[in-house]
PDB file of N, CA and C in Angstrom:
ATOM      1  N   UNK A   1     -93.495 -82.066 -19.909  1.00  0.00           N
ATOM      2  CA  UNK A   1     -94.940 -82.032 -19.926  1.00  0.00           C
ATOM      3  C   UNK A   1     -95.417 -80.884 -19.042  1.00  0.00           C
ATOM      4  N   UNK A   2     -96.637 -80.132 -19.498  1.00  0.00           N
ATOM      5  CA  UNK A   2     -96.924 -79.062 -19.213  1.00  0.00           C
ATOM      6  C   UNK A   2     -98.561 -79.427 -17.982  1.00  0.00           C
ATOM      7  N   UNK A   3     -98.270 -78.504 -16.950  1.00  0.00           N
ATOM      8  CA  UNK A   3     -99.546 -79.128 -16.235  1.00  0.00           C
ATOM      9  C   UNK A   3    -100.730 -78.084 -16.618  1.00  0.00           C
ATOM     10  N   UNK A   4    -102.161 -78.334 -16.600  1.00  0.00           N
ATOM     11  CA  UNK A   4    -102.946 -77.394 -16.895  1.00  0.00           C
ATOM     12  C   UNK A   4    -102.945 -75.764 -16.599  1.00  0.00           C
ATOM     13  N   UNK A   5    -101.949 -74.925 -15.607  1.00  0.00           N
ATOM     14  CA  UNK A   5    -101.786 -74.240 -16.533  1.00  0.00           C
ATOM     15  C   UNK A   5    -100.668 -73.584 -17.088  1.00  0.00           C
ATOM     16  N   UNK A   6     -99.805 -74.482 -17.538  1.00  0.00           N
ATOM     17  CA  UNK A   6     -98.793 -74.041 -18.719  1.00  0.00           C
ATOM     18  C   UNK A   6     -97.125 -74.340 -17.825  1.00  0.00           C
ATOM     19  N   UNK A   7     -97.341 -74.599 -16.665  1.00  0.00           N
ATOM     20  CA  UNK A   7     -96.197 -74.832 -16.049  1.00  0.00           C
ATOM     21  C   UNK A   7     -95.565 -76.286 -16.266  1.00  0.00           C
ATOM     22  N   UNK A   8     -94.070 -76.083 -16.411  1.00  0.00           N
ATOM     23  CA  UNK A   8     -92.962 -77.332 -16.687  1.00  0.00           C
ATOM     24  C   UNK A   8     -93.244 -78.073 -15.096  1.00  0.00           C
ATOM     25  N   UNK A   9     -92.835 -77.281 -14.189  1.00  0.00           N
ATOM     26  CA  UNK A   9     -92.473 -78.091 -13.233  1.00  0.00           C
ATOM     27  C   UNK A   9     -93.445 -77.812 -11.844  1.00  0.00           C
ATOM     28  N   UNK A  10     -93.714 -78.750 -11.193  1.00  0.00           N
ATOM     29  CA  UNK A  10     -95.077 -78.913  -9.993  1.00  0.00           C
ATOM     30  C   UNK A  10     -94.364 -77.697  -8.853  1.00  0.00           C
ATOM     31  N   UNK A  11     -95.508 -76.638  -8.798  1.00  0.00           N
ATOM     32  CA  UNK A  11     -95.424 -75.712  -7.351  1.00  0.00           C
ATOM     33  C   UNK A  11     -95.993 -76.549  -5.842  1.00  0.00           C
ATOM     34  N   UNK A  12     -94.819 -76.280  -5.169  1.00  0.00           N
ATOM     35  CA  UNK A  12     -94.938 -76.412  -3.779  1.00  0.00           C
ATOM     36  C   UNK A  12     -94.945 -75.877  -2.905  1.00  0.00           C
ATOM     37  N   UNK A  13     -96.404 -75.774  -2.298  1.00  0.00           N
ATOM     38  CA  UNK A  13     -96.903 -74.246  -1.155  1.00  0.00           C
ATOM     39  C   UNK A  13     -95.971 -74.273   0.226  1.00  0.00           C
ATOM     40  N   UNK A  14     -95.481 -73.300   0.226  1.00  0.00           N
ATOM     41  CA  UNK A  14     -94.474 -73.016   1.382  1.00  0.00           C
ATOM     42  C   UNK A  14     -95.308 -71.844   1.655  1.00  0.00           C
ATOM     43  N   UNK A  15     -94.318 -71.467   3.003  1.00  0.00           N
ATOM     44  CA  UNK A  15     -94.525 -70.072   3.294  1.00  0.00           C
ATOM     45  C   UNK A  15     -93.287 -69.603   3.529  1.00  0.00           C
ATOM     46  N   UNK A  16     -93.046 -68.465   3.601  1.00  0.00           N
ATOM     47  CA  UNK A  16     -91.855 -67.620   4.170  1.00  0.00           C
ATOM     48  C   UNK A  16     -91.663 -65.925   3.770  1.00  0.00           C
ATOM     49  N   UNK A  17     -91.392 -65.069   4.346  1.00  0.00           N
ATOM     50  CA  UNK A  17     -91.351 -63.692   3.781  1.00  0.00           C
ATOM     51  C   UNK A  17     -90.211 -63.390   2.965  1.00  0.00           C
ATOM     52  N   UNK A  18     -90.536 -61.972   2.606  1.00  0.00           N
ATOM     53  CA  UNK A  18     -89.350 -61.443   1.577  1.00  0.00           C
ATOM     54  C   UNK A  18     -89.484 -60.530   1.388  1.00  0.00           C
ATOM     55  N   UNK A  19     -88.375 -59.803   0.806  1.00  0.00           N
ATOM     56  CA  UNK A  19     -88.085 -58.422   0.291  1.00  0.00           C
ATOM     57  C   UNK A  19     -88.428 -58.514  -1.370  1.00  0.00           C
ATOM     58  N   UNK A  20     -88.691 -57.081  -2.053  1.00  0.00           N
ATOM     59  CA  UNK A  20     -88.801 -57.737  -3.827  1.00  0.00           C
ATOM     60  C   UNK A  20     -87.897 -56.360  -4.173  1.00  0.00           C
ATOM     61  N   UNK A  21     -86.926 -56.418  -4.874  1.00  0.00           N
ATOM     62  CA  UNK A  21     -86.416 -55.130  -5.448  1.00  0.00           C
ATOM     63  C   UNK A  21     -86.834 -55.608  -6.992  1.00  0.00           C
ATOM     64  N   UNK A  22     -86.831 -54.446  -7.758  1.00  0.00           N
ATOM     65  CA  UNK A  22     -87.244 -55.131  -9.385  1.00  0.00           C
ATOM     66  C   UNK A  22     -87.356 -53.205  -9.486  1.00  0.00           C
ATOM     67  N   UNK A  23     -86.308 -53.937 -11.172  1.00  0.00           N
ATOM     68  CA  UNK A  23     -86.299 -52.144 -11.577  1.00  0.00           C
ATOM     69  C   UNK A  23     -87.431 -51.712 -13.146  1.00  0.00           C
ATOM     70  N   UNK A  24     -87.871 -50.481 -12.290  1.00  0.00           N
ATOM     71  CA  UNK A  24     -88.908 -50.003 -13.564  1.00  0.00           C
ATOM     72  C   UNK A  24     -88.401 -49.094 -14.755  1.00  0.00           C
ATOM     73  N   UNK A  25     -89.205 -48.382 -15.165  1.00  0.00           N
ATOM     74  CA  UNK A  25     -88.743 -47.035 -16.305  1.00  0.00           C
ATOM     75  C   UNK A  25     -88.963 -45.913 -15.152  1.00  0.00           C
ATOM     76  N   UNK A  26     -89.070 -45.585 -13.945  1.00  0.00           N
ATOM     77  CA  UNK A  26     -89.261 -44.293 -13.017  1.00  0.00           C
ATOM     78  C   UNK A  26     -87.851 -44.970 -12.404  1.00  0.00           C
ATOM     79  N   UNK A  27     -87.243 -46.400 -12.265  1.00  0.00           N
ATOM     80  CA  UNK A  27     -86.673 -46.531 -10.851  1.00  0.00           C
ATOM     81  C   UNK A  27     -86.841 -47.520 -10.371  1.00  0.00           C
ATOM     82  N   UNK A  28     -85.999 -47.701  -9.567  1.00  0.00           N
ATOM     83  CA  UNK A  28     -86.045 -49.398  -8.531  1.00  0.00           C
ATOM     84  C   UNK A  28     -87.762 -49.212  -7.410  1.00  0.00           C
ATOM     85  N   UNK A  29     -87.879 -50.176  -7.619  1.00  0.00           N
ATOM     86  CA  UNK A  29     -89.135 -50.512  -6.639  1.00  0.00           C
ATOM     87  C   UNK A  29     -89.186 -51.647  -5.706  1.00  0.00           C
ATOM     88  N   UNK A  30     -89.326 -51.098  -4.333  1.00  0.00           N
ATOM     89  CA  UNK A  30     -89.332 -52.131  -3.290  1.00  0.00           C
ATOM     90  C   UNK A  30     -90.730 -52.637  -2.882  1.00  0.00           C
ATOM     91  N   UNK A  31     -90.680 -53.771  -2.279  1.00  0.00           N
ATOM     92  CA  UNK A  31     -91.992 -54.212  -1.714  1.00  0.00           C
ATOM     93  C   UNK A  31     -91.413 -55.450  -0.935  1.00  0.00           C
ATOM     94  N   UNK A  32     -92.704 -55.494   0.067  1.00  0.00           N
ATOM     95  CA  UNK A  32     -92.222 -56.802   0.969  1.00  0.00           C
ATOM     96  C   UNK A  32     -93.529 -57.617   1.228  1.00  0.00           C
ATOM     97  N   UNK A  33     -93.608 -58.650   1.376  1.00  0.00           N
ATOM     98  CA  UNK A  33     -94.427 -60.029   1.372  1.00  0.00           C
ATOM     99  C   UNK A  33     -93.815 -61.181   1.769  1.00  0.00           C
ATOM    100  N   UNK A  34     -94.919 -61.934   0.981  1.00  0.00           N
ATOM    101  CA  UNK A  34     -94.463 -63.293   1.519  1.00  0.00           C
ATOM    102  C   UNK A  34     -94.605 -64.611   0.667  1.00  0.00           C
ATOM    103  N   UNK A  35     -93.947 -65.527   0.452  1.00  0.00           N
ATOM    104  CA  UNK A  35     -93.390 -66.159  -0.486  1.00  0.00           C
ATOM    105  C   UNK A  35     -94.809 -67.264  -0.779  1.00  0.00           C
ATOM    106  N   UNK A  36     -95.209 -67.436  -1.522  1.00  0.00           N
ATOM    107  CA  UNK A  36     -96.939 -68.444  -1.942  1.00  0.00           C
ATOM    108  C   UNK A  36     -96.180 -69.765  -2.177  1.00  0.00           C
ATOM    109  N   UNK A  37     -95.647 -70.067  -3.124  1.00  0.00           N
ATOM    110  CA  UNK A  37     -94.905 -71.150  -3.906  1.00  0.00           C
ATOM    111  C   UNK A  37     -94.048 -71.375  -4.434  1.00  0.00           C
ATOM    112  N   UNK A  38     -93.167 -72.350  -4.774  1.00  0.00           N
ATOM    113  CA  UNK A  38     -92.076 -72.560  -5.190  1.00  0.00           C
ATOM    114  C   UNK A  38     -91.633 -73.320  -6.273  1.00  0.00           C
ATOM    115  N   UNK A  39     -91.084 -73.372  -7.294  1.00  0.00           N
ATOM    116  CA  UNK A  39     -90.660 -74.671  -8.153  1.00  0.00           C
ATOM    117  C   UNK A  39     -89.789 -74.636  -8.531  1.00  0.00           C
ATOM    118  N   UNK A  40     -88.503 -75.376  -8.914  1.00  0.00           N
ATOM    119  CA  UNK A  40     -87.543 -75.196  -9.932  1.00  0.00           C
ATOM    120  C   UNK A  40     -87.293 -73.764 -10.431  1.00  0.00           C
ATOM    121  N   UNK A  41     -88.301 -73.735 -11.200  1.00  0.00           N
ATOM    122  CA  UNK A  41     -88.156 -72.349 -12.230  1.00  0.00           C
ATOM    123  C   UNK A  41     -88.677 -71.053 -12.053  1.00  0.00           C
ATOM    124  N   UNK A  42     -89.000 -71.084 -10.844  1.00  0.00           N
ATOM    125  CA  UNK A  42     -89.763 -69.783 -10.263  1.00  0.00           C
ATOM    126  C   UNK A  42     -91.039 -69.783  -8.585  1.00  0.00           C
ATOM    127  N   UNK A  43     -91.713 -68.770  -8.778  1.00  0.00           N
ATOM    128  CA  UNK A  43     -92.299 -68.713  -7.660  1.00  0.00           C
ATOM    129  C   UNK A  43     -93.507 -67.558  -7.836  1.00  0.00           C
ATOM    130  N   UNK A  44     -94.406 -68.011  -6.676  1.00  0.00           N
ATOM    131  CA  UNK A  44     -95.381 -66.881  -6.911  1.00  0.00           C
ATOM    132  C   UNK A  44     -95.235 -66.103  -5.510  1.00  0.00           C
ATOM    133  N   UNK A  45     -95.523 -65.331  -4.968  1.00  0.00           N
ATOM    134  CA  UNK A  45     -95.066 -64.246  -4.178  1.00  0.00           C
ATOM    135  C   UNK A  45     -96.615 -63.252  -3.901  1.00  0.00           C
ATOM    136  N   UNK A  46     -96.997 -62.803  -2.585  1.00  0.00           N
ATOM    137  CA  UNK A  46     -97.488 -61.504  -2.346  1.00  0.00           C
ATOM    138  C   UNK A  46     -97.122 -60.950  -1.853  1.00  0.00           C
ATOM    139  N   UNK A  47     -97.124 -59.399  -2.368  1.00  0.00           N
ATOM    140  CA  UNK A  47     -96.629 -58.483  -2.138  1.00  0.00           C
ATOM    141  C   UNK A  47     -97.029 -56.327  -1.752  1.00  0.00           C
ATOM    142  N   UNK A  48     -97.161 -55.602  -1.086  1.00  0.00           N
ATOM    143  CA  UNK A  48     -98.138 -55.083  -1.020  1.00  0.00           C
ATOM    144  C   UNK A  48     -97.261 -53.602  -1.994  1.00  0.00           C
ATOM    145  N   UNK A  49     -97.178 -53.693  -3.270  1.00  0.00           N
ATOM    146  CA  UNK A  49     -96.569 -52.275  -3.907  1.00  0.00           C
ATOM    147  C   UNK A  49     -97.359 -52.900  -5.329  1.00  0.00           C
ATOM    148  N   UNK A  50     -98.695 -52.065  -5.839  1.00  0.00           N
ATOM    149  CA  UNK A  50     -99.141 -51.368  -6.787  1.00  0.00           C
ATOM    150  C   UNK A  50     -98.511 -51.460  -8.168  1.00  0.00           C
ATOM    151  N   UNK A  51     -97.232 -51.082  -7.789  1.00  0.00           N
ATOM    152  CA  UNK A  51     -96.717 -50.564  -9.040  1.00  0.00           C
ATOM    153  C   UNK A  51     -95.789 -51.804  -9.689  1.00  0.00           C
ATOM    154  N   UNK A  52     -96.515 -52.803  -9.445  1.00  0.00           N
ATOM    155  CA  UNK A  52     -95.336 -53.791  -9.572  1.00  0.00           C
ATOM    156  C   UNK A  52     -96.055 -54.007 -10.877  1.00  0.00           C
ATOM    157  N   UNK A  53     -95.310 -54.820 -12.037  1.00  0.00           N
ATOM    158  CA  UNK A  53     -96.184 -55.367 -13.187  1.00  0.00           C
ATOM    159  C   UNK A  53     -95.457 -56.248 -13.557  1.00  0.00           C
ATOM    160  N   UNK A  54     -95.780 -56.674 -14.670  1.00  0.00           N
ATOM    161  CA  UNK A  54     -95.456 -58.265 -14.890  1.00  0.00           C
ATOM    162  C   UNK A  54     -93.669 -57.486 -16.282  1.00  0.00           C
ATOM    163  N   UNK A  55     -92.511 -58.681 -16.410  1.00  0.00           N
ATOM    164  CA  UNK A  55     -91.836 -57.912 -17.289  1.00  0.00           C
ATOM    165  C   UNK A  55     -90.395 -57.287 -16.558  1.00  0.00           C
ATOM    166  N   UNK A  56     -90.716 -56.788 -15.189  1.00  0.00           N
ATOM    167  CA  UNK A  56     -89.951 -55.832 -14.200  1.00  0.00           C
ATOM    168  C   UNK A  56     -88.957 -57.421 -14.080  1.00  0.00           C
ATOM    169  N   UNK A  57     -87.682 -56.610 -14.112  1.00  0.00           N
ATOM    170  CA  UNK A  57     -86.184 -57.689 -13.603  1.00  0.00           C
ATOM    171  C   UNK A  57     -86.150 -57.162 -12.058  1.00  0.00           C
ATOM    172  N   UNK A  58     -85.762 -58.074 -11.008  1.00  0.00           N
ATOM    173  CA  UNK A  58     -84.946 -57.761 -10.135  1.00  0.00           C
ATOM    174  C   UNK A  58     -84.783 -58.847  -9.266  1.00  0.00           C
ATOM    175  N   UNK A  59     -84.729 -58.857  -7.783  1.00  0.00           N
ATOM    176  CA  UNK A  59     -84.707 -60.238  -7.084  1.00  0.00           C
ATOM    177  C   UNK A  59     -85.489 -60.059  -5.875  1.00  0.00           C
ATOM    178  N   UNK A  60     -85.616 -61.366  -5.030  1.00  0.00           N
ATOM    179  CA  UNK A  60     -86.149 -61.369  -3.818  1.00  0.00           C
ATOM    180  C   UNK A  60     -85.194 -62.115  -3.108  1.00  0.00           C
ATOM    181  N   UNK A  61     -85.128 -61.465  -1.963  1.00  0.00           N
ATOM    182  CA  UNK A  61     -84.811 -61.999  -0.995  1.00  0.00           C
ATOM    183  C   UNK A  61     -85.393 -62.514   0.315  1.00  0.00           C
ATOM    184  N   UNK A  62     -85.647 -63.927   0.165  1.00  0.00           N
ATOM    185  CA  UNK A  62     -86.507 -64.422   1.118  1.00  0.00           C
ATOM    186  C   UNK A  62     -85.411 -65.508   1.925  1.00  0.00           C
ATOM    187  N   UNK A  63     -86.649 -65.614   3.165  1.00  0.00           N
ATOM    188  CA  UNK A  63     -86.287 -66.794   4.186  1.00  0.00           C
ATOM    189  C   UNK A  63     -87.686 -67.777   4.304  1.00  0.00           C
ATOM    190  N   UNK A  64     -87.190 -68.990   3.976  1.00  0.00           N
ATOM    191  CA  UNK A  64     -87.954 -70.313   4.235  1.00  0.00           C
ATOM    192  C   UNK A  64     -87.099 -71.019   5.023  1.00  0.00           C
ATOM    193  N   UNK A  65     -88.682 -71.512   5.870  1.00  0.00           N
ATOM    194  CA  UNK A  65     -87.855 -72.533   6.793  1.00  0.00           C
ATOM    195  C   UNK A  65     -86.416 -72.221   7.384  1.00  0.00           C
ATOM    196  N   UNK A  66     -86.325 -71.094   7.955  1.00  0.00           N
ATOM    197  CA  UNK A  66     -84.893 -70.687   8.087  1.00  0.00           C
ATOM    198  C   UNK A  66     -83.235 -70.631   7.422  1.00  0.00           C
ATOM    199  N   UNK A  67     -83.965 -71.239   5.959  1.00  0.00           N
ATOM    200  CA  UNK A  67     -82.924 -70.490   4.730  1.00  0.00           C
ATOM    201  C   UNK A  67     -83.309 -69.277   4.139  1.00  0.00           C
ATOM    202  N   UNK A  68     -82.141 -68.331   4.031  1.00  0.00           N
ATOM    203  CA  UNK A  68     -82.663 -67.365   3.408  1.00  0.00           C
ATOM    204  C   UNK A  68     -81.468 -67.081   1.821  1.00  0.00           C
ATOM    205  N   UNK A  69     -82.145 -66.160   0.757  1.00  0.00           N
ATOM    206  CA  UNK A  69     -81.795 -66.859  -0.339  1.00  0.00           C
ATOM    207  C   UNK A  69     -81.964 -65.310  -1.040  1.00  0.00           C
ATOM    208  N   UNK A  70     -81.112 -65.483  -1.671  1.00  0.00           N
ATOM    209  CA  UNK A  70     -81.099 -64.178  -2.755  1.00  0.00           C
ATOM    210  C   UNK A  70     -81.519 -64.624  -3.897  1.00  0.00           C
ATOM    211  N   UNK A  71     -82.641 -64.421  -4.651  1.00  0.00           N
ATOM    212  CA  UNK A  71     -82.449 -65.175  -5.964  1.00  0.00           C
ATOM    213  C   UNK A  71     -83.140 -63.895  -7.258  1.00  0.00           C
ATOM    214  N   UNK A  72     -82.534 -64.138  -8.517  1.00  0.00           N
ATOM    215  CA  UNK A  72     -82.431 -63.123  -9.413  1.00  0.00           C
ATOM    216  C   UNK A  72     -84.496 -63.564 -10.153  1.00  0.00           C
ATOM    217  N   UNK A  73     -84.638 -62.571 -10.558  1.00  0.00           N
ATOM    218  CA  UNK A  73     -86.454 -62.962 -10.736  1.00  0.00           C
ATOM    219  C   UNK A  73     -86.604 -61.909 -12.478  1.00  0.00           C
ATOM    220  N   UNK A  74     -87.839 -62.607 -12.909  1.00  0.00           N
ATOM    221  CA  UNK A  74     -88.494 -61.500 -14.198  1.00  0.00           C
ATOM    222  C   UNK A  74     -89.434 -61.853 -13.309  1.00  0.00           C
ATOM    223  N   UNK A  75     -90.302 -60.904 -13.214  1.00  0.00           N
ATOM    224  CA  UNK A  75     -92.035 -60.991 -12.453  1.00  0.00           C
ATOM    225  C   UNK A  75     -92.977 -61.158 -13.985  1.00  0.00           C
ATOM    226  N   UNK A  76     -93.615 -62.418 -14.106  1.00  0.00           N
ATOM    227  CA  UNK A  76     -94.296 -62.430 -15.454  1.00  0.00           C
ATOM    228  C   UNK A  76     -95.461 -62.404 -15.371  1.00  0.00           C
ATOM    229  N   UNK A  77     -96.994 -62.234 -14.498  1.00  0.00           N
ATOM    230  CA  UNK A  77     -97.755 -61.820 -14.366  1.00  0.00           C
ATOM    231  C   UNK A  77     -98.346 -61.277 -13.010  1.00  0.00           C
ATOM    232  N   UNK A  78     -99.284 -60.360 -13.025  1.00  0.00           N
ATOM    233  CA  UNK A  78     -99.625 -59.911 -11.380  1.00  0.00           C
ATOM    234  C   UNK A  78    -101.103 -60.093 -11.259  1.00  0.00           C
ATOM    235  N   UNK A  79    -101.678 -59.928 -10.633  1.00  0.00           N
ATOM    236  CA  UNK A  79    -103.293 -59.963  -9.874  1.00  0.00           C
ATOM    237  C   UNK A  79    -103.157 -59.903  -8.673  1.00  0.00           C
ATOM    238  N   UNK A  80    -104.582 -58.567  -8.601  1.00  0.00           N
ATOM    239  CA  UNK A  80    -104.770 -58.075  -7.843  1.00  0.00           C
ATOM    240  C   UNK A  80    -105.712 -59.353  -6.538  1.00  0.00           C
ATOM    241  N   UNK A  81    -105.407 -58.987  -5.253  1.00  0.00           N
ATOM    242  CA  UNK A  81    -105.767 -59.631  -4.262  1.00  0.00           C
ATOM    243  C   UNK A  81    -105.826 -58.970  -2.928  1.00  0.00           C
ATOM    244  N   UNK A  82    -107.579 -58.473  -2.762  1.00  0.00           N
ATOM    245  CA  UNK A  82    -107.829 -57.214  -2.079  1.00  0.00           C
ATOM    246  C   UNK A  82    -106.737 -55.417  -2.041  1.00  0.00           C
ATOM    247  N   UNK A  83    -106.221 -55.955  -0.987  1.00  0.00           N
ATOM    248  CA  UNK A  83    -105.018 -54.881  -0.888  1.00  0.00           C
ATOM    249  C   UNK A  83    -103.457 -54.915  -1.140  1.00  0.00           C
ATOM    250  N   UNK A  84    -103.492 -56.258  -1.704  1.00  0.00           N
ATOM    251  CA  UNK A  84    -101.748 -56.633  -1.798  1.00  0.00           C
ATOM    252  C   UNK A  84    -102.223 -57.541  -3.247  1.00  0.00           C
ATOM    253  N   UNK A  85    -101.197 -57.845  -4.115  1.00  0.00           N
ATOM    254  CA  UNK A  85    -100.731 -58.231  -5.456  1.00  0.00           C
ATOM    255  C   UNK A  85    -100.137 -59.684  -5.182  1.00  0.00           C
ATOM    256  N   UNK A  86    -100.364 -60.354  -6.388  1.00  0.00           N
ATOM    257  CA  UNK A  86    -100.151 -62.144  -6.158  1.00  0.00           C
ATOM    258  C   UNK A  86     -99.196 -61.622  -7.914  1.00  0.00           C
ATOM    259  N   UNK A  87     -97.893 -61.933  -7.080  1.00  0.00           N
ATOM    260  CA  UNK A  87     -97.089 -62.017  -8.466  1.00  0.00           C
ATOM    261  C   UNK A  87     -96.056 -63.303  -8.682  1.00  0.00           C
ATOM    262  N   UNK A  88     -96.439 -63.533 -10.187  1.00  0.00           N
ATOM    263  CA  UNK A  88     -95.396 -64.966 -10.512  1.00  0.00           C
ATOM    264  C   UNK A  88     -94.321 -64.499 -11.350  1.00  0.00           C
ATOM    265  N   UNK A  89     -93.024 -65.095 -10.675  1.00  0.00           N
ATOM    266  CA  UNK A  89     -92.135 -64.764 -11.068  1.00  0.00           C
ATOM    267  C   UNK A  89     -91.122 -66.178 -11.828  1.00  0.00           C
ATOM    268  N   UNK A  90     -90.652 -65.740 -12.573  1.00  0.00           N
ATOM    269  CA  UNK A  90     -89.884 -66.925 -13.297  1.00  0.00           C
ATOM    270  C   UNK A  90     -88.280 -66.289 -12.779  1.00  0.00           C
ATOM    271  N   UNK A  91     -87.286 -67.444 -12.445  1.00  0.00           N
ATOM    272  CA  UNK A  91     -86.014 -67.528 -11.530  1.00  0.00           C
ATOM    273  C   UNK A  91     -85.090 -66.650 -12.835  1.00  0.00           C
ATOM    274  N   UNK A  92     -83.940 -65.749 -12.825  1.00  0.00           N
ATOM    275  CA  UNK A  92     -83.356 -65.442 -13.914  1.00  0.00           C
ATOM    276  C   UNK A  92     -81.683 -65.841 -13.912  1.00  0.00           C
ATOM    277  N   UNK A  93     -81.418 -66.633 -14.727  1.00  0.00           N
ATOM    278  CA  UNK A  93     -79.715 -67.024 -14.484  1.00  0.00           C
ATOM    279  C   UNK A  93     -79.716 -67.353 -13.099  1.00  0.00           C
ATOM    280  N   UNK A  94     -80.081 -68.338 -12.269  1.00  0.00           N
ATOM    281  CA  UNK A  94     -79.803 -68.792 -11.094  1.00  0.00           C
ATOM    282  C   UNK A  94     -78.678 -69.320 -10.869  1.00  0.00           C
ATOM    283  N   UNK A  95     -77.181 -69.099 -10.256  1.00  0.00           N
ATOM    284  CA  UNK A  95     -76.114 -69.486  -9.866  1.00  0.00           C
ATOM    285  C   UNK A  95     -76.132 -70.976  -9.682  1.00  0.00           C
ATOM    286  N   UNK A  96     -75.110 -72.023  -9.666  1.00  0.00           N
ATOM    287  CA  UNK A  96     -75.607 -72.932  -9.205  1.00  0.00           C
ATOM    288  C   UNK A  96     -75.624 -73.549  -7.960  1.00  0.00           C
ATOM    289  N   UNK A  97     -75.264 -72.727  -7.174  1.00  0.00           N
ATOM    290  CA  UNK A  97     -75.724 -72.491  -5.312  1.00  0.00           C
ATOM    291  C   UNK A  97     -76.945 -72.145  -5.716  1.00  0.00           C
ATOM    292  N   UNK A  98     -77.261 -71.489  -6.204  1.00  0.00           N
ATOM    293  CA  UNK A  98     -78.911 -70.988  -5.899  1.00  0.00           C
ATOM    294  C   UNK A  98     -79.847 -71.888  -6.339  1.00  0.00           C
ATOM    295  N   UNK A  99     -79.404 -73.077  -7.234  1.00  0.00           N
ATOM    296  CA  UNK A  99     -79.852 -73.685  -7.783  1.00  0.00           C
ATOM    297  C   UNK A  99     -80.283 -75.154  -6.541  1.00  0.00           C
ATOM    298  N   UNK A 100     -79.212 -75.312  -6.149  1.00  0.00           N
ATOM    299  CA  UNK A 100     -78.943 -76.311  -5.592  1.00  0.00           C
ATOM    300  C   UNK A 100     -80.105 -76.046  -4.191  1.00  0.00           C
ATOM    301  N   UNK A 101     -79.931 -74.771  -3.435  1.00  0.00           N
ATOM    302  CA  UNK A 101     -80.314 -73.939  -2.741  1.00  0.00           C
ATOM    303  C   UNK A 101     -81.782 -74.544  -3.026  1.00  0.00           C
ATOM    304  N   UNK A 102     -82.356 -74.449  -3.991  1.00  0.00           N
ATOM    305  CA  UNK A 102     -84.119 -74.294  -4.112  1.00  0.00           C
ATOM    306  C   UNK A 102     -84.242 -75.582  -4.512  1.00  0.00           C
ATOM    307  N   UNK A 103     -83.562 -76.223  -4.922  1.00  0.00           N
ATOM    308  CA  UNK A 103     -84.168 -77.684  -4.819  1.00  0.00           C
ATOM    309  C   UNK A 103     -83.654 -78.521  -3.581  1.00  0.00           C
ATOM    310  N   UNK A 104     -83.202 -78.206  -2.705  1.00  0.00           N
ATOM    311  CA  UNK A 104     -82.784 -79.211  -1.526  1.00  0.00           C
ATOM    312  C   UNK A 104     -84.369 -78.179  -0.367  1.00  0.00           C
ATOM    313  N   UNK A 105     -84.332 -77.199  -0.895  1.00  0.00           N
ATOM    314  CA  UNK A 105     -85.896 -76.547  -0.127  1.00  0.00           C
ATOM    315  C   UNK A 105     -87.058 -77.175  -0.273  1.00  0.00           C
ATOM    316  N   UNK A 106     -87.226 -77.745  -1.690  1.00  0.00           N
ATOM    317  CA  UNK A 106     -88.318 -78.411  -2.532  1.00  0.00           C
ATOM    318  C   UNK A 106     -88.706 -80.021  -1.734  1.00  0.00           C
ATOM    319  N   UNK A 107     -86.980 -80.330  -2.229  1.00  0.00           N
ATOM    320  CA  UNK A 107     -86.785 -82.181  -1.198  1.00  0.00           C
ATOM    321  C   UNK A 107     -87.220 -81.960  -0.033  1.00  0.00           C
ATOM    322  N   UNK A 108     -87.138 -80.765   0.824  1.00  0.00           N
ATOM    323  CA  UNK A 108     -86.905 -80.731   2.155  1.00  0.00           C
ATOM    324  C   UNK A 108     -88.448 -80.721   2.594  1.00  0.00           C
ATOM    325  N   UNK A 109     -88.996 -79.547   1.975  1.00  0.00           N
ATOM    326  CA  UNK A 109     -90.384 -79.101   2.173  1.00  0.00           C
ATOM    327  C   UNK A 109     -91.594 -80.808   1.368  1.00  0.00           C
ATOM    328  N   UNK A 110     -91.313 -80.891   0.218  1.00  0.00           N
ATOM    329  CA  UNK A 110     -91.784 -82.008  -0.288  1.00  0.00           C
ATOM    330  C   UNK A 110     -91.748 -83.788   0.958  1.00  0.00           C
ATOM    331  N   UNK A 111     -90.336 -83.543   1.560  1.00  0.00           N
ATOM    332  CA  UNK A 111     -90.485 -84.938   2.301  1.00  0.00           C
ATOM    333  C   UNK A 111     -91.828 -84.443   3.535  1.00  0.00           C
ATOM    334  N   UNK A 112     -91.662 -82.894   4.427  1.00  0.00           N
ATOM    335  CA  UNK A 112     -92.385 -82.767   5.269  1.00  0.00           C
ATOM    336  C   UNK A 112     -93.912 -82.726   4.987  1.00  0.00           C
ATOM    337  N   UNK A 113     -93.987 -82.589   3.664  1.00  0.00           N
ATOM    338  CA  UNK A 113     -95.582 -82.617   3.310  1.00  0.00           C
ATOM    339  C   UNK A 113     -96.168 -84.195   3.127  1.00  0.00           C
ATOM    340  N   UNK A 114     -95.234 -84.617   2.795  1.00  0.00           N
ATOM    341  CA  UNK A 114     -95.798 -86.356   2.431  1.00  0.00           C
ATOM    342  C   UNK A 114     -95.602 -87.073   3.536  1.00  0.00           C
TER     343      UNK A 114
END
């Protein structure tokens, strides 16, 4: 079941920073931010590089809560937000450490919110 808007599975607001590599048609592009939300199947992210667009493969590497996590990303839409970019990214072939990885973050972060 899909929640109003179009997502499988419920985002859970964390915080934590990150690196974004993701490759274009000029070239790899870096940017750094900080992590908005989390779910199963992806995440939304700000980030302060322009040139980012929705489509771009690459990964982020972030730390929450003092895990930090390599995980493979498609960035599928962006908006603009003053001077830095709000981008959602859907997870790509996640290992199943990485898997395991983001949902024991979810349990973890989910028990401290309730």
């Amino acid at each position: 079941m899909k929640d109003r808007h179009g997502r499988r599975h419920e985002r859970v607001q964390l915080e934590g920073t990150l690196r974004l590599l993701v490759e274009s048609d000029r070239g790899f592009l870096f940017g750094s931010g900080e992590i908005m939300d989390l779910s199963p199947a992806g995440c939304a992210i700000r980030v302060r590089n322009a040139a980012i667009e929705a489509g771009m493969s690459g990964r982020i590497d972030v730390a929450i809560a003092g895990v930090k996590l390599s995980l493979p990303i498609v960035t599928r839409w962006v908006r603009p937000d003053k001077n830095e970019w709000i981008v959602g990214c859907a997870f790509d072939d996640l290992s199943t450490e990485n898997h395991r990885a983001v949902h024991e973050l979810l349990s973890e972060t989910t028990e401290i919110v309730i």
